[in-house]
Protein backbone atom coordinates (compact mmCIF):
# COMPACT_ATOMS: atom_id res chain seq x y z
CA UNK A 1 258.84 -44.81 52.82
CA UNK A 2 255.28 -46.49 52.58
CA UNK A 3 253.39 -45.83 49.38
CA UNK A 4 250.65 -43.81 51.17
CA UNK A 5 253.47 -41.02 51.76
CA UNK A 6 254.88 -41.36 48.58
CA UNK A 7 251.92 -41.25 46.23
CA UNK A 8 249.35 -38.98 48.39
CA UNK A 9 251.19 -36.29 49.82
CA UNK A 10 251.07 -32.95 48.65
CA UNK A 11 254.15 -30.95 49.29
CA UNK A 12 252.91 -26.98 50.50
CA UNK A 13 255.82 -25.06 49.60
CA UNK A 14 254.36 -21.37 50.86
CA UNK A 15 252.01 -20.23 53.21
CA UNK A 16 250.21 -18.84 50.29
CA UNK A 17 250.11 -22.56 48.77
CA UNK A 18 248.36 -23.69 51.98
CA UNK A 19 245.35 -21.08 51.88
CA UNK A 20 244.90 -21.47 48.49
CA UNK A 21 244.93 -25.64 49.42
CA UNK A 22 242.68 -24.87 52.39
CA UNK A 23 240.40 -22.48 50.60
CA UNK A 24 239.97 -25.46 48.00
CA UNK A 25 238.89 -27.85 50.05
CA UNK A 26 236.61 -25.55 52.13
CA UNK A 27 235.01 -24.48 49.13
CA UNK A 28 234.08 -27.95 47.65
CA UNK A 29 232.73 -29.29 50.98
CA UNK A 30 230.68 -26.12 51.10
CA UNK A 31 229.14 -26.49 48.05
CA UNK A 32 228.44 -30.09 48.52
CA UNK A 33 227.04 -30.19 51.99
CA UNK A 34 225.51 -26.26 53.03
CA UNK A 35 222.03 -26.28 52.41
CA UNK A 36 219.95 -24.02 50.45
CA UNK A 37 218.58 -21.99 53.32
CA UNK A 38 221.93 -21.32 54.51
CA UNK A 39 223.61 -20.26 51.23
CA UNK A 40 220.56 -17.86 49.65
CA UNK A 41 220.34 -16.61 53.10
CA UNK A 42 218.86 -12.46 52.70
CA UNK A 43 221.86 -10.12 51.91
CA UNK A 44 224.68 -12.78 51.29
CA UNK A 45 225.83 -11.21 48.17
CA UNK A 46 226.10 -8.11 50.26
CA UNK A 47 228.95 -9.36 51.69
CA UNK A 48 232.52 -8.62 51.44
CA UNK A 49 233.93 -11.72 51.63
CA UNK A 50 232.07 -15.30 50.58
CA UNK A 51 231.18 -17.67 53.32
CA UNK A 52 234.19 -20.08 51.74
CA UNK A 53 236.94 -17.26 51.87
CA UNK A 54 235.71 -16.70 55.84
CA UNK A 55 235.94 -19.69 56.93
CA UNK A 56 239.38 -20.77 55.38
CA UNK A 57 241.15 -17.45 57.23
CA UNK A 58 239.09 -18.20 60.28
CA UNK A 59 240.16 -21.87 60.38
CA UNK A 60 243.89 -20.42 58.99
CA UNK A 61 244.10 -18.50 61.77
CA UNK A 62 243.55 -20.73 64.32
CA UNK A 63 245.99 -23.65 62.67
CA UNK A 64 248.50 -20.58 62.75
CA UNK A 65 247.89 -20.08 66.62
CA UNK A 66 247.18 -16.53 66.26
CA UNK A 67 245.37 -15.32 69.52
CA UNK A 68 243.79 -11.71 67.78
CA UNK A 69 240.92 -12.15 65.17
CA UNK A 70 241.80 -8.32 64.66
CA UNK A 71 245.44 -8.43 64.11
CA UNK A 72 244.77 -12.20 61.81
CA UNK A 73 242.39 -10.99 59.32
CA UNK A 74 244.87 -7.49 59.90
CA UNK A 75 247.48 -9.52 58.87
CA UNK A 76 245.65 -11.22 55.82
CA UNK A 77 244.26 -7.80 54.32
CA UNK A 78 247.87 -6.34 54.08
CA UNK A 79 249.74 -9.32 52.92
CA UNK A 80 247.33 -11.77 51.00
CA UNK A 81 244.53 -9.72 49.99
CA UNK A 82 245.27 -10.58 46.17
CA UNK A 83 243.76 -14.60 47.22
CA UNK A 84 240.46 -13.10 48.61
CA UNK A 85 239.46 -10.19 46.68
């Protein structure tokens, strides 16, 4: 095996590992690269969920295939609600 698969791959062993993973990476690049303007936007810390946590079940969802926004975040809300509180 060459040393880039050996050294720099991360081994996801649950489903739960790879939101967590995704919501990571989302999170950092958010930070780092979303403006100002966007971020203290009016009534953003009205919202439910944080711009990071949307976009890592949005993007989830559609890595996962799933055709229904409704039944996805559905499906999030009764079995991973405990990662985005």
């Amino acid at each position: 095996m060459s040393k880039f698969h050996t050294n720099n791959t991360t081994v996801l062993a649950t489903f739960e590992d790879f939101l967590a993973t995704v919501f990571v990476i989302i999170d950092d690049l958010y930070c780092r690269y979303v403006p100002p303007e966007v971020t203290k936007r009016r009534h953003a810390l009205d919202a439910k969920l944080s711009d990071s946590e949307f976009i890592t079940i949005s993007l989830c969802g559609e890595l996962a295939g799933v055709d229904s926004e409704n039944a996805w975040h559905s499906f999030i809300k009764r079995n991973y609600q405990h990662l985005f509180p």
